[in-house]
N, C-alpha and C. Protein backbone atom coordinates (compact mmCIF):
# COMPACT_ATOMS: atom_id res chain seq x y z
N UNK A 1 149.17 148.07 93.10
CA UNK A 1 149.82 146.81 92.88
C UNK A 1 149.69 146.47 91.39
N UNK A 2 150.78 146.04 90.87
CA UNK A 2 150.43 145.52 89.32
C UNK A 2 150.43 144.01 89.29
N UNK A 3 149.95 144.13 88.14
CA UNK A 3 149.93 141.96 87.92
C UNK A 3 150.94 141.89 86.96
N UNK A 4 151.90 140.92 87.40
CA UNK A 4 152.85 140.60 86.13
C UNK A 4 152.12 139.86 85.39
N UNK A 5 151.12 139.31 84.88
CA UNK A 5 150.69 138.62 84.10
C UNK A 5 149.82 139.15 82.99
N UNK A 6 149.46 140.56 83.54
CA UNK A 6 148.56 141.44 82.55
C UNK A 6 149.55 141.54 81.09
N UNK A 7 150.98 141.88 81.04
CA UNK A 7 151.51 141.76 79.67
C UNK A 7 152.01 140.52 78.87
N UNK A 8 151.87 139.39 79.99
CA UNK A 8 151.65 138.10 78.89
C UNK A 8 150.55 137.62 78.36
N UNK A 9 149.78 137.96 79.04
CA UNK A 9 148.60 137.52 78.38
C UNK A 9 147.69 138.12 77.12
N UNK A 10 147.93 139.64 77.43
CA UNK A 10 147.42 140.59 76.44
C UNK A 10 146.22 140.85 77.21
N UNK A 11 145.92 142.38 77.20
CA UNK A 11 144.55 142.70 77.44
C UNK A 11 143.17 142.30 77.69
N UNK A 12 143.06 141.46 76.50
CA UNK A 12 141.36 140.85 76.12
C UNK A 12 141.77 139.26 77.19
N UNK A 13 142.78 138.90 77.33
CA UNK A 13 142.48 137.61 77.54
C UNK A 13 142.32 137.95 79.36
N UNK A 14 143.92 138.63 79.66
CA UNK A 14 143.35 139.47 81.11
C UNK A 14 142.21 139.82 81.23
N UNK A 15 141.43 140.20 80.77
CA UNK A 15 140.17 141.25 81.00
C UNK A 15 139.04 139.90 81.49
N UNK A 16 139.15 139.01 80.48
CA UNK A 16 137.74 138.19 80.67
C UNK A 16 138.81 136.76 81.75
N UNK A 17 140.00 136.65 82.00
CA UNK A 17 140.46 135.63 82.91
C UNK A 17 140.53 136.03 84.77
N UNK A 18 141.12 137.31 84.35
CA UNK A 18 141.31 137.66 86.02
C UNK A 18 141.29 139.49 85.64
N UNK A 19 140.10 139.75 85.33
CA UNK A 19 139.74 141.77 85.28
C UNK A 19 139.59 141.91 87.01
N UNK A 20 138.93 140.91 87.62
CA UNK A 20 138.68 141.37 88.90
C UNK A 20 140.14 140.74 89.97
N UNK A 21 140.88 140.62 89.49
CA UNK A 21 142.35 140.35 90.32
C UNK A 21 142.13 140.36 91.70
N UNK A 22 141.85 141.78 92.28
CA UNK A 22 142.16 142.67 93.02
C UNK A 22 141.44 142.10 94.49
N UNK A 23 139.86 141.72 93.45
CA UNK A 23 138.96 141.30 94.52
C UNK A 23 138.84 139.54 95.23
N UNK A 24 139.12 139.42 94.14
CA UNK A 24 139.80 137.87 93.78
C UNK A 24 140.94 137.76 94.71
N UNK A 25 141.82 138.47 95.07
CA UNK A 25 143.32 138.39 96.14
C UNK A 25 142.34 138.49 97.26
N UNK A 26 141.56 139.43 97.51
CA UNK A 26 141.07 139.65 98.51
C UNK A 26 140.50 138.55 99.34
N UNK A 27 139.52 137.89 98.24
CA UNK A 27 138.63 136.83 99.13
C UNK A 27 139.49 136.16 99.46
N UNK A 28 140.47 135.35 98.65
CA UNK A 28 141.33 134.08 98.47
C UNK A 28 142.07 134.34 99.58
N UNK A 29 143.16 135.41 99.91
CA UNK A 29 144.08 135.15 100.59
C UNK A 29 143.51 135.39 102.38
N UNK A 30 141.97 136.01 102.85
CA UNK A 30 141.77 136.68 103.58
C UNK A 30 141.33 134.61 104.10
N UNK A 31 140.55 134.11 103.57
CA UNK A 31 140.75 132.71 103.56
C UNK A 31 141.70 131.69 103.49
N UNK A 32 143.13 132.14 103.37
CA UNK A 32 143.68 130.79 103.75
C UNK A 32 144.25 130.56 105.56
N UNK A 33 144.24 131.91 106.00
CA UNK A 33 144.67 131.98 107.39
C UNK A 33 142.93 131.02 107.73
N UNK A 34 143.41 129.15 108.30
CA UNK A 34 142.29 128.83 109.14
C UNK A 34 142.98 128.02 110.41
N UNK A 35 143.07 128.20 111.23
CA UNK A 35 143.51 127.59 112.31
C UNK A 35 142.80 126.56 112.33
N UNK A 36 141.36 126.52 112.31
CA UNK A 36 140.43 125.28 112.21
C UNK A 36 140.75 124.03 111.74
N UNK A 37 141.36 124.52 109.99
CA UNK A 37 141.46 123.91 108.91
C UNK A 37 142.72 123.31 109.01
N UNK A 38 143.75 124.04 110.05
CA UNK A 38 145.17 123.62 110.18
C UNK A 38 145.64 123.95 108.78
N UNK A 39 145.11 125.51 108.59
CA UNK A 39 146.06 126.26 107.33
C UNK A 39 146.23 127.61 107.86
N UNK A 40 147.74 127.86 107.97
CA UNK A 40 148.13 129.04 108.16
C UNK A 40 148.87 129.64 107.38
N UNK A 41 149.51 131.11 107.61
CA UNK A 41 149.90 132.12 106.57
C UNK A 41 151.02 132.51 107.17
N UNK A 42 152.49 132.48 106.86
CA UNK A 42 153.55 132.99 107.33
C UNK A 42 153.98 134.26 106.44
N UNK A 43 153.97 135.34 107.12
CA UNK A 43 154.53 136.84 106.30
C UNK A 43 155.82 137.09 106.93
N UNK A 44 156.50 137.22 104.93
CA UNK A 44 157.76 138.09 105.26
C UNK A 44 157.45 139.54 105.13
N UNK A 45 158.62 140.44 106.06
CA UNK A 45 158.26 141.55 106.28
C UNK A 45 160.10 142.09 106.33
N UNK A 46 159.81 143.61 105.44
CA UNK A 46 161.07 144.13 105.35
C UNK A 46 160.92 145.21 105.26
N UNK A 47 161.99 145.97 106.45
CA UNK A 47 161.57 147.10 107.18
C UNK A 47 160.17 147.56 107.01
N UNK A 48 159.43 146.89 107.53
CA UNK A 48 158.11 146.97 107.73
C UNK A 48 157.17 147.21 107.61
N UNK A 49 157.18 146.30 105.65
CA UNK A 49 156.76 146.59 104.99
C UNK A 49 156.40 144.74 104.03
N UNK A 50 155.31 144.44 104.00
CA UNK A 50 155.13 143.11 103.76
C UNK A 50 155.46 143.08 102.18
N UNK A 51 156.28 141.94 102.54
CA UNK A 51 157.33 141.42 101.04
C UNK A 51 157.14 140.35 100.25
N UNK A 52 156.20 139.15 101.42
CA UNK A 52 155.38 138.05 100.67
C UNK A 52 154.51 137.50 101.66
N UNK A 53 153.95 136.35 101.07
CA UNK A 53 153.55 135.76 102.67
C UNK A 53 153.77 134.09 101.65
N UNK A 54 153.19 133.15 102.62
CA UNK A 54 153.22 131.91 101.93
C UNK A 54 152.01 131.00 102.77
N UNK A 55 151.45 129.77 102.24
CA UNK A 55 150.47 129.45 102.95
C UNK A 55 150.57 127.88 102.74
C-alpha cells in the first residue's frame, strides 16, 4: 500500500509524523467497528476486492 502523503510532505517530515503508518491503520481502523459505541464500518467492495470503507 502506498501513502499519498509521503511526497508532499518530504521524507524527514514523513519519517518523524507518520514512519509507522502501517501500524497506526492497523490499531485505528481495527477500532472503529464498535457496536457498543454505536460506531460502525461500511465497506465498499469491487469484484472482490475492498475499495474503501467509511466509518
Amino acid at each position: 500500500m502506498r501513502n499519498p502523503f509521503r511526497p508532499l510532505m518530504g521524507e524527514a517530515v514523513f519519517a518523524v509524523q507518520h514512519g509507522s503508518w502501517r501500524d497506526d491503520y492497523r490499531k485505528q481502523v481495527a477500532e472503529l467497528h464498535s457496536p457498543k459505541r454505536h460506531s460502525h464500518v461500511a465497506i465498499a467492495e469491487v469484484e472482490g476486492t475492498i475499495a474503501g470503507y467509511v466509518a
